[in-house]
N, C-alpha and C. Protein backbone atom coordinates (compact mmCIF):
# COMPACT_ATOMS: atom_id res chain seq x y z
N UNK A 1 4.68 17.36 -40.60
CA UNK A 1 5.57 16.42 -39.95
C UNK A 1 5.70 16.74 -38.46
N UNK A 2 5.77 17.79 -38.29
CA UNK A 2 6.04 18.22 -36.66
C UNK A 2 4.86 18.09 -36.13
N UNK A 3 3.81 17.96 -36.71
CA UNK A 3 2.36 17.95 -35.85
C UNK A 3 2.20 16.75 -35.59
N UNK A 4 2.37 15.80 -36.89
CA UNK A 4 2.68 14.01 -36.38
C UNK A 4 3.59 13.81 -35.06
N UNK A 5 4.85 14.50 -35.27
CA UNK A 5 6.13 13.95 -34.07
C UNK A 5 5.04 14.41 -32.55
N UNK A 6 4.63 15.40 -33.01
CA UNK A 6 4.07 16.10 -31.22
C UNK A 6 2.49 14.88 -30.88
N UNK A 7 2.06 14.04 -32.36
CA UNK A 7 0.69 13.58 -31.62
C UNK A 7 1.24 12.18 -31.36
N UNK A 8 2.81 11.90 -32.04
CA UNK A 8 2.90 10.38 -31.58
C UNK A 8 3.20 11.01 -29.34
N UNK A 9 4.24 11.99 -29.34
CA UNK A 9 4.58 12.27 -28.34
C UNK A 9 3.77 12.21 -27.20
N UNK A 10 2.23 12.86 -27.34
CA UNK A 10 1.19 13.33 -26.78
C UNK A 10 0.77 11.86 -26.32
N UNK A 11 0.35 10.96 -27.26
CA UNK A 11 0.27 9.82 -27.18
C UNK A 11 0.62 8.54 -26.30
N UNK A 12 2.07 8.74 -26.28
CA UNK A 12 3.46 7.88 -25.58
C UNK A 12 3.16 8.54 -24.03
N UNK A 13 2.65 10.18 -23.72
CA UNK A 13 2.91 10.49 -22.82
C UNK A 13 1.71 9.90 -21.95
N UNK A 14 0.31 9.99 -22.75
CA UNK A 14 -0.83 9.67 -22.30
C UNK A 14 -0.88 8.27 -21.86
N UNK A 15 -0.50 7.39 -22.51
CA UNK A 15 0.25 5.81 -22.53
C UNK A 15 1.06 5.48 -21.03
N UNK A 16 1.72 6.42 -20.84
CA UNK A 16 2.76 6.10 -19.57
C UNK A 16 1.85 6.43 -18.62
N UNK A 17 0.90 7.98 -18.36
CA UNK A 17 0.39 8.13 -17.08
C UNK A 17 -0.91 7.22 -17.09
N UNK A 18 -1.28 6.17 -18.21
CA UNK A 18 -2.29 5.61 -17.82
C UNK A 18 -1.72 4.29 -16.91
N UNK A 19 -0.95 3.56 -17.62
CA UNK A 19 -0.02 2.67 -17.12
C UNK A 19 0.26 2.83 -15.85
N UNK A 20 0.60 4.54 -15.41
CA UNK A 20 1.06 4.85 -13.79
C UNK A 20 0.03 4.24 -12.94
N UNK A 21 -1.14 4.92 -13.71
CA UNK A 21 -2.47 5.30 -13.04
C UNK A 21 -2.91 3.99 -12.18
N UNK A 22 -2.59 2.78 -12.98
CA UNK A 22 -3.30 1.48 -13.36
C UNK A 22 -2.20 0.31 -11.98
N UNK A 23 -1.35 1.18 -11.45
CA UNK A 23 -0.40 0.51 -10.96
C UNK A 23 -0.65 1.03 -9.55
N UNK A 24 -0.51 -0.56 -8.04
CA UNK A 24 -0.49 -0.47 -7.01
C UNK A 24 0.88 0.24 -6.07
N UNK A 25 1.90 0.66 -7.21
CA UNK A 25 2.69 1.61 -6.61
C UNK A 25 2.33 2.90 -6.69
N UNK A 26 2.91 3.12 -5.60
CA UNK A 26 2.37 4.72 -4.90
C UNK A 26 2.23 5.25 -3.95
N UNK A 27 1.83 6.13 -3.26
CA UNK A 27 0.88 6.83 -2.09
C UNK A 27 -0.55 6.57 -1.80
N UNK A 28 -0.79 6.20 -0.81
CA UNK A 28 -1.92 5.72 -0.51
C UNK A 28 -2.62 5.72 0.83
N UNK A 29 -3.45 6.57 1.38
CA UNK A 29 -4.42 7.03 2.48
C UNK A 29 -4.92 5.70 2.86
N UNK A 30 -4.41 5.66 3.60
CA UNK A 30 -5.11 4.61 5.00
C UNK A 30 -6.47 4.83 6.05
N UNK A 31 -7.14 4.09 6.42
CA UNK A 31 -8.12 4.45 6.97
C UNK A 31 -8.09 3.36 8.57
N UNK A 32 -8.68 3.79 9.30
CA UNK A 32 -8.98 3.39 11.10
C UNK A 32 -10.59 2.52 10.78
N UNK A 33 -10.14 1.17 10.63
CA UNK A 33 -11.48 0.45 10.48
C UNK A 33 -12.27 0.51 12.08
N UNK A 34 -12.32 1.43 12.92
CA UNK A 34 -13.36 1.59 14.36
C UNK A 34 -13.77 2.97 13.34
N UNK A 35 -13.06 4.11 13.12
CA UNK A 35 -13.73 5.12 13.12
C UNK A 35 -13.87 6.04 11.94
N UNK A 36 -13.55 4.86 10.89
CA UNK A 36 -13.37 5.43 9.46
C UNK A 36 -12.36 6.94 9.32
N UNK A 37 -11.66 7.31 10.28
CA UNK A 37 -10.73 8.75 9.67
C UNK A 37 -9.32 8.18 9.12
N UNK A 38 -8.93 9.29 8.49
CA UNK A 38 -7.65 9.32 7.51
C UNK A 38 -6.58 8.32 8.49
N UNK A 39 -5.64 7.23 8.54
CA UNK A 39 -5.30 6.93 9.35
C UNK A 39 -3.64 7.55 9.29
N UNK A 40 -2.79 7.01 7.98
CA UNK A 40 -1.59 7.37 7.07
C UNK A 40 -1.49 7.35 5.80
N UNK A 41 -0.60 7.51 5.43
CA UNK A 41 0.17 7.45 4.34
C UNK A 41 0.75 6.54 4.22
N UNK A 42 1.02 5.51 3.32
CA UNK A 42 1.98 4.59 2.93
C UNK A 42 2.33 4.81 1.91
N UNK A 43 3.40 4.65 1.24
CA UNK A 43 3.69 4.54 0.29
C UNK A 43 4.39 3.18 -0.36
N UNK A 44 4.06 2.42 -1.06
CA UNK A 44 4.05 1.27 -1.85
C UNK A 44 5.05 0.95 -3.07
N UNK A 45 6.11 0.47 -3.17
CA UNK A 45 7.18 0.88 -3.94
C UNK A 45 7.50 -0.91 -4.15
N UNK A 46 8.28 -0.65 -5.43
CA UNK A 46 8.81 -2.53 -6.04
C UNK A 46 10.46 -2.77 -5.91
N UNK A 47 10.93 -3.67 -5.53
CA UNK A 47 12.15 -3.79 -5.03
C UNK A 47 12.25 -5.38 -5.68
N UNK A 48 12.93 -5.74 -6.44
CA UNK A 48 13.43 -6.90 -7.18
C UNK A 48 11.83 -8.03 -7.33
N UNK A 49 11.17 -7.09 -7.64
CA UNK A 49 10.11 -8.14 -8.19
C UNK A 49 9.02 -8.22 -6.77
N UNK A 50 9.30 -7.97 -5.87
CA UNK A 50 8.14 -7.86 -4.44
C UNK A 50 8.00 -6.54 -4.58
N UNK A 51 6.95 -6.44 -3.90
CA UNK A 51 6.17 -5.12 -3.42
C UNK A 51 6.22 -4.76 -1.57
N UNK A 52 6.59 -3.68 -1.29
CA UNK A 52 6.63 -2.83 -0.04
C UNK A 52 6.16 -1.76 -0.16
N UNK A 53 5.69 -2.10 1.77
CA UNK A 53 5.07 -1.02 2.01
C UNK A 53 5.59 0.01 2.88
N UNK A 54 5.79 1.00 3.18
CA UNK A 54 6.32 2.24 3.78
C UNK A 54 5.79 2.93 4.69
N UNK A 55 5.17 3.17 5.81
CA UNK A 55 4.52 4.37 6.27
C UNK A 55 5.43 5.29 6.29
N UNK A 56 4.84 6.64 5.30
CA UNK A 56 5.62 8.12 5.29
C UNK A 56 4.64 8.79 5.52
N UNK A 57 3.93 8.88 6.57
CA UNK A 57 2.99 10.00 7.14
C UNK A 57 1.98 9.33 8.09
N UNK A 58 2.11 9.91 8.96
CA UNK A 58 1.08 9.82 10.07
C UNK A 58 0.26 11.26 10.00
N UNK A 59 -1.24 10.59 10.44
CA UNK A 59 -1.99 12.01 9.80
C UNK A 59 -2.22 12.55 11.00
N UNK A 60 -2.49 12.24 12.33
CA UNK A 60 -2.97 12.25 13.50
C UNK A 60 -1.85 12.53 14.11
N UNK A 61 -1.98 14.03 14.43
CA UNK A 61 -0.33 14.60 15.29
C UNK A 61 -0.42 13.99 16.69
N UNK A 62 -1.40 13.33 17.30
CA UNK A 62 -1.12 12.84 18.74
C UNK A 62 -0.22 11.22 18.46
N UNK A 63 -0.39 10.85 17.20
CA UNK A 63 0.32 9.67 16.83
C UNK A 63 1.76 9.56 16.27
N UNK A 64 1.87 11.41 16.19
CA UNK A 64 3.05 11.16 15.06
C UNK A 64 4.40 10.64 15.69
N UNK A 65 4.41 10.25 16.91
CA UNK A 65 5.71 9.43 17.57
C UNK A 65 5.39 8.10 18.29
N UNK A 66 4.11 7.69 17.79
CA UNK A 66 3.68 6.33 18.37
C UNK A 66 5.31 5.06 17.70
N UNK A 67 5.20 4.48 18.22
CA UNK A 67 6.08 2.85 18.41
C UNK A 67 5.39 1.84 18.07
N UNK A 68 6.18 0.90 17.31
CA UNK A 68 5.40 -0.44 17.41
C UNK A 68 5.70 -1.31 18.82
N UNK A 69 5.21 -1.09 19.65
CA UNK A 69 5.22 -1.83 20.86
C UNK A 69 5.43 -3.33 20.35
N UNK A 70 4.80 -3.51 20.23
CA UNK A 70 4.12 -5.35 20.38
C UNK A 70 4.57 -5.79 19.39
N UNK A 71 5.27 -5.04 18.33
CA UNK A 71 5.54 -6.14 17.08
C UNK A 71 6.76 -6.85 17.11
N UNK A 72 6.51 -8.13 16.36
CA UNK A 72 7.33 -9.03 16.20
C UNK A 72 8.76 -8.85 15.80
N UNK A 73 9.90 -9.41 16.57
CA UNK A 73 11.33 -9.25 16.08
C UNK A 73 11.61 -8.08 15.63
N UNK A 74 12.58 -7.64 15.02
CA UNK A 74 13.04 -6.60 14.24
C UNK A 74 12.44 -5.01 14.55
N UNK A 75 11.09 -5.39 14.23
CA UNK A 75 10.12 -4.38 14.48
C UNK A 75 10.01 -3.72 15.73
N UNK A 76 10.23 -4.68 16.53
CA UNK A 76 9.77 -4.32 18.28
C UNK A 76 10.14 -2.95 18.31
N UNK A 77 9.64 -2.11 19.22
CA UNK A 77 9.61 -1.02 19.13
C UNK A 77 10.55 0.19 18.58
N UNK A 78 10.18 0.44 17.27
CA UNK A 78 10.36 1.17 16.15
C UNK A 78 9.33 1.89 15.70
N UNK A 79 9.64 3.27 15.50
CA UNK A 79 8.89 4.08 15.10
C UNK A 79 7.93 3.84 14.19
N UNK A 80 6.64 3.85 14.20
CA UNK A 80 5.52 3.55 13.46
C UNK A 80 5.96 4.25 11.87
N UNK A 81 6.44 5.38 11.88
CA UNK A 81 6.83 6.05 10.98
C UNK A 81 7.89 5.64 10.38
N UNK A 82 7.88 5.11 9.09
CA UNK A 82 9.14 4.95 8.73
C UNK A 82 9.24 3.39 8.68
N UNK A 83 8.21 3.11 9.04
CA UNK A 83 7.97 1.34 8.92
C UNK A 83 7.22 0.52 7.78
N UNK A 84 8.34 -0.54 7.29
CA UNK A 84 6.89 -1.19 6.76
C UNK A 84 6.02 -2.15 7.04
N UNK A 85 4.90 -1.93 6.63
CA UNK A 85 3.81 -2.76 6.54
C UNK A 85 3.41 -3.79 6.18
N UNK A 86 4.09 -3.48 4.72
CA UNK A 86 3.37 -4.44 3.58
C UNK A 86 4.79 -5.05 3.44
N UNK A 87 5.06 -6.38 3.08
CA UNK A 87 6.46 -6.62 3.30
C UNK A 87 6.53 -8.05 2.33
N UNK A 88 6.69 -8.31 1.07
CA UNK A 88 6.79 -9.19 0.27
C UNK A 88 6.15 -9.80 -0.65
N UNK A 89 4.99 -8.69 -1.07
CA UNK A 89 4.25 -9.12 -2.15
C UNK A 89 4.67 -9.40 -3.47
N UNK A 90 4.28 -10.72 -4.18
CA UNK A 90 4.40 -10.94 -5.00
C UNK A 90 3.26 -10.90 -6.88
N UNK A 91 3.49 -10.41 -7.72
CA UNK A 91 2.16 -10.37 -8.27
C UNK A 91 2.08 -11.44 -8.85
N UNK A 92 0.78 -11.48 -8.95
CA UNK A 92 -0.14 -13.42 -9.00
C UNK A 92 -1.19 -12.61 -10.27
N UNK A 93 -1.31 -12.78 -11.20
CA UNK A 93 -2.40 -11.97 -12.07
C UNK A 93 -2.69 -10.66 -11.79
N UNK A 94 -4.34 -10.50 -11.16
CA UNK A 94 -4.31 -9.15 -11.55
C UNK A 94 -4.10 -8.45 -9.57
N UNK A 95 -3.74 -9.50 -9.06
CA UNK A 95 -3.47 -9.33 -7.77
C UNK A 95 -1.83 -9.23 -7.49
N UNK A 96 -1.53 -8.91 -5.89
CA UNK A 96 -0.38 -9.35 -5.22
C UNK A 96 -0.61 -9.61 -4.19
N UNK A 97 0.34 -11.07 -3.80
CA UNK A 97 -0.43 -11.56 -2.60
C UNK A 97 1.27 -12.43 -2.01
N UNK A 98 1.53 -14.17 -1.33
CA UNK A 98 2.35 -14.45 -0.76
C UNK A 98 3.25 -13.02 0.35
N UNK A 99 3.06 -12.16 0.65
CA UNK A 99 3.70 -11.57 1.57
C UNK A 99 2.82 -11.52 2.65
N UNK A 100 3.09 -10.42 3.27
CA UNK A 100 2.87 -10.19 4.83
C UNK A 100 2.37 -8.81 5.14
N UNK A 101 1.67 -8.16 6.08
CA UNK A 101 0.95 -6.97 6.11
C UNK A 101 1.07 -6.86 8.01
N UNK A 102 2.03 -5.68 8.35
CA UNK A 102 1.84 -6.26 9.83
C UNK A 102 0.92 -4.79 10.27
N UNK A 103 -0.05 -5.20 11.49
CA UNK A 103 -1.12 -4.23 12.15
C UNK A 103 0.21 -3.36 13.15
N UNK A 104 0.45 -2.11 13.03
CA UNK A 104 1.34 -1.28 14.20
C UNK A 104 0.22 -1.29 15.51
N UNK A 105 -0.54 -1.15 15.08
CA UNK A 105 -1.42 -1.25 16.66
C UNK A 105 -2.11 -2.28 17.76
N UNK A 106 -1.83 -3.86 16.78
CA UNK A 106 -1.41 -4.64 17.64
C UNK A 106 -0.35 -5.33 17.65
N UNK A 107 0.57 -5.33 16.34
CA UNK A 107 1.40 -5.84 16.59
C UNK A 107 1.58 -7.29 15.32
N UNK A 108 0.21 -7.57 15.42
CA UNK A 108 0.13 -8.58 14.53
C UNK A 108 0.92 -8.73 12.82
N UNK A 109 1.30 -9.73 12.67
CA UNK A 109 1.47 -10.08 10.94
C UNK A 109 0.48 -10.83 10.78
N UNK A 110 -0.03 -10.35 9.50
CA UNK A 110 -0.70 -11.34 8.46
C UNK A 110 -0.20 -11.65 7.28
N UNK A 111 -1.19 -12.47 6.56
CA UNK A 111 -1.17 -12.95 5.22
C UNK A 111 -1.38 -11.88 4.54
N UNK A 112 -1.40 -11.44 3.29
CA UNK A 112 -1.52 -10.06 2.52
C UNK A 112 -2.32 -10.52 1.35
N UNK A 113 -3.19 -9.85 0.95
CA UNK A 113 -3.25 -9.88 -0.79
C UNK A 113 -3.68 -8.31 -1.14
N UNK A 114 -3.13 -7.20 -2.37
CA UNK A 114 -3.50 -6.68 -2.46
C UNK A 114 -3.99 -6.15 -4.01
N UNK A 115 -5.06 -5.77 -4.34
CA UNK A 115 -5.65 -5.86 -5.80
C UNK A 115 -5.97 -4.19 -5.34
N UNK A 116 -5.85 -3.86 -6.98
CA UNK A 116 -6.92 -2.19 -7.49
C UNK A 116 -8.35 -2.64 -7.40
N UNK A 117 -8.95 -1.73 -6.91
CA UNK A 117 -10.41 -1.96 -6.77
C UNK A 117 -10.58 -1.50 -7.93
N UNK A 118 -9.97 -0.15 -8.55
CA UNK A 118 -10.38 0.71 -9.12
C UNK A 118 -9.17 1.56 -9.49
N UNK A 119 -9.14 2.44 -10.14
CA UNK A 119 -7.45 2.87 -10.22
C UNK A 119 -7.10 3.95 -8.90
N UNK A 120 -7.95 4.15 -8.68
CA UNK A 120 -7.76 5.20 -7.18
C UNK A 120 -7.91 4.81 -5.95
N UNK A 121 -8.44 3.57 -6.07
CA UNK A 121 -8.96 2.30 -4.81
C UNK A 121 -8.20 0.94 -4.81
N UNK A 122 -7.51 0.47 -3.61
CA UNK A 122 -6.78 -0.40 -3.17
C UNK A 122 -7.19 -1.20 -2.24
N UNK A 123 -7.83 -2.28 -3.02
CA UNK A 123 -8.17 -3.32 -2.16
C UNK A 123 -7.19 -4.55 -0.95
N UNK A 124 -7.32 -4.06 0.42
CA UNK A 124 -6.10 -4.49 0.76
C UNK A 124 -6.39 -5.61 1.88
N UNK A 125 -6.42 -7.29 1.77
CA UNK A 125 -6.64 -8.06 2.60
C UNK A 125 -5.47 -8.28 3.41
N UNK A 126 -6.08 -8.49 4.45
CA UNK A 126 -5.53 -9.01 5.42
C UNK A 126 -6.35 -10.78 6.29
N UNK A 127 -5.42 -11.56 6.45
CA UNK A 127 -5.75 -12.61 6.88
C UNK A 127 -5.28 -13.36 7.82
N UNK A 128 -5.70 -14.78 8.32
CA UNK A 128 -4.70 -15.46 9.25
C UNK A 128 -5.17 -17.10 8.66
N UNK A 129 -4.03 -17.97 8.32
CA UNK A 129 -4.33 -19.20 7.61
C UNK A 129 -5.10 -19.22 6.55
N UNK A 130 -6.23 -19.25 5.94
CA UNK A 130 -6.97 -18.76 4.75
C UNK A 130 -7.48 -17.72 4.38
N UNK A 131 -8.06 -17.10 3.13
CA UNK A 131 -8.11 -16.02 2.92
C UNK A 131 -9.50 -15.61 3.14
N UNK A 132 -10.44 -16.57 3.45
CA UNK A 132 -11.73 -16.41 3.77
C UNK A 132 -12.12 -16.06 5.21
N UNK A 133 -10.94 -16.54 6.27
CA UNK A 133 -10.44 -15.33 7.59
C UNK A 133 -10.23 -14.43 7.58
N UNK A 134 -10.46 -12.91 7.13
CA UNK A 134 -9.65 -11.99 7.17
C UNK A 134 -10.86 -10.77 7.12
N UNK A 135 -9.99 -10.00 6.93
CA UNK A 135 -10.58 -8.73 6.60
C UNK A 135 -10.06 -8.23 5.22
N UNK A 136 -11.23 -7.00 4.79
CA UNK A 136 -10.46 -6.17 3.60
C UNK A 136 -10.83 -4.49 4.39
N UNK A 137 -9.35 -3.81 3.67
CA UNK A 137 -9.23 -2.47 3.49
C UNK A 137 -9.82 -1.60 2.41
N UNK A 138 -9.85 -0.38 1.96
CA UNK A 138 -10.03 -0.08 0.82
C UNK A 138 -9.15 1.36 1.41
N UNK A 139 -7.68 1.55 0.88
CA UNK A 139 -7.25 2.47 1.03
C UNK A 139 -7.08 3.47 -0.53
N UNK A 140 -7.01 4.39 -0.25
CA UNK A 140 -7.44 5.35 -1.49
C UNK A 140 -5.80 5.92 -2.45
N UNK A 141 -5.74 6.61 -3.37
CA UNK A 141 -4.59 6.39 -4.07
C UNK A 141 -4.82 8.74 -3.60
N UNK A 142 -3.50 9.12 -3.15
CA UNK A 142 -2.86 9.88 -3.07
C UNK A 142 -2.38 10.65 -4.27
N UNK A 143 -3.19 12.05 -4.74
CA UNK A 143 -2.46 12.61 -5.90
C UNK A 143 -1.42 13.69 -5.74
């Protein structure tokens, strides 16, 4: 009987960290689309059904007190750190998309969609009016 209780347990536990695994919340390594290095950290968290994004780490100590100069309203110059990014995603199937994704280094908002490439890979668009304008990210999942 106790060997049953410990393999349903084992089970339930294996069950939850796959579920974790499988999910766009989290920590997640950013990358510098000019020069491919580590760019930040974000971290990605759910708040009444949308999805946000966080920067909690700047990796590049000459950056770690950069500003959003140029960004829009609210944002205008505020610590890059400590900002979010990703700002109202909603999930649509096996995606999340209707929010917003703003660039700290120019300033810009976009359109957002963001899907798992993979469970360790985060496919992260960015756009302007359609989604066939844009770019994609592939930021990596943080253990």
């Amino acid at each position: 009987m106790k060997k049953i209780k410990i393999s349903i347990l084992l089970v339930f536990l294996v069950s939850v960290f796959s579920l974790n695994a499988q999910s766009v919340i989290g920590k997640w390594k950013t990358f510098d689309d000019a020069t491919g290095d580590a760019k930040s950290i974000v971290e990605i968290t759910e708040k009444d059904g949308k999805i946000y994004g966080k920067v909690i780490e700047i990796l590049n100590p000459e950056k770690k007190n950069a500003k959003c100069n140029n960004c829009p309203d609210s944002d205008k110059d505020k610590p890059v750190l400590g900002l979010y990014v990703i700002k109202g995603l909603s999930k649509d199937g096996k995606e999340y998309s209707n929010g917003k994704i703003l660039d700290p280094s120019s300033g810009k908002l976009y359109k957002c969609t963001v899907s798992l490439d993979d469970n360790d890979k985060l496919k992260v668009r960015g756009y302007v009016g359609i989604s066939a304008f844009g770019r994609n990210q592939i930021w990596t999942r943080v253990k």
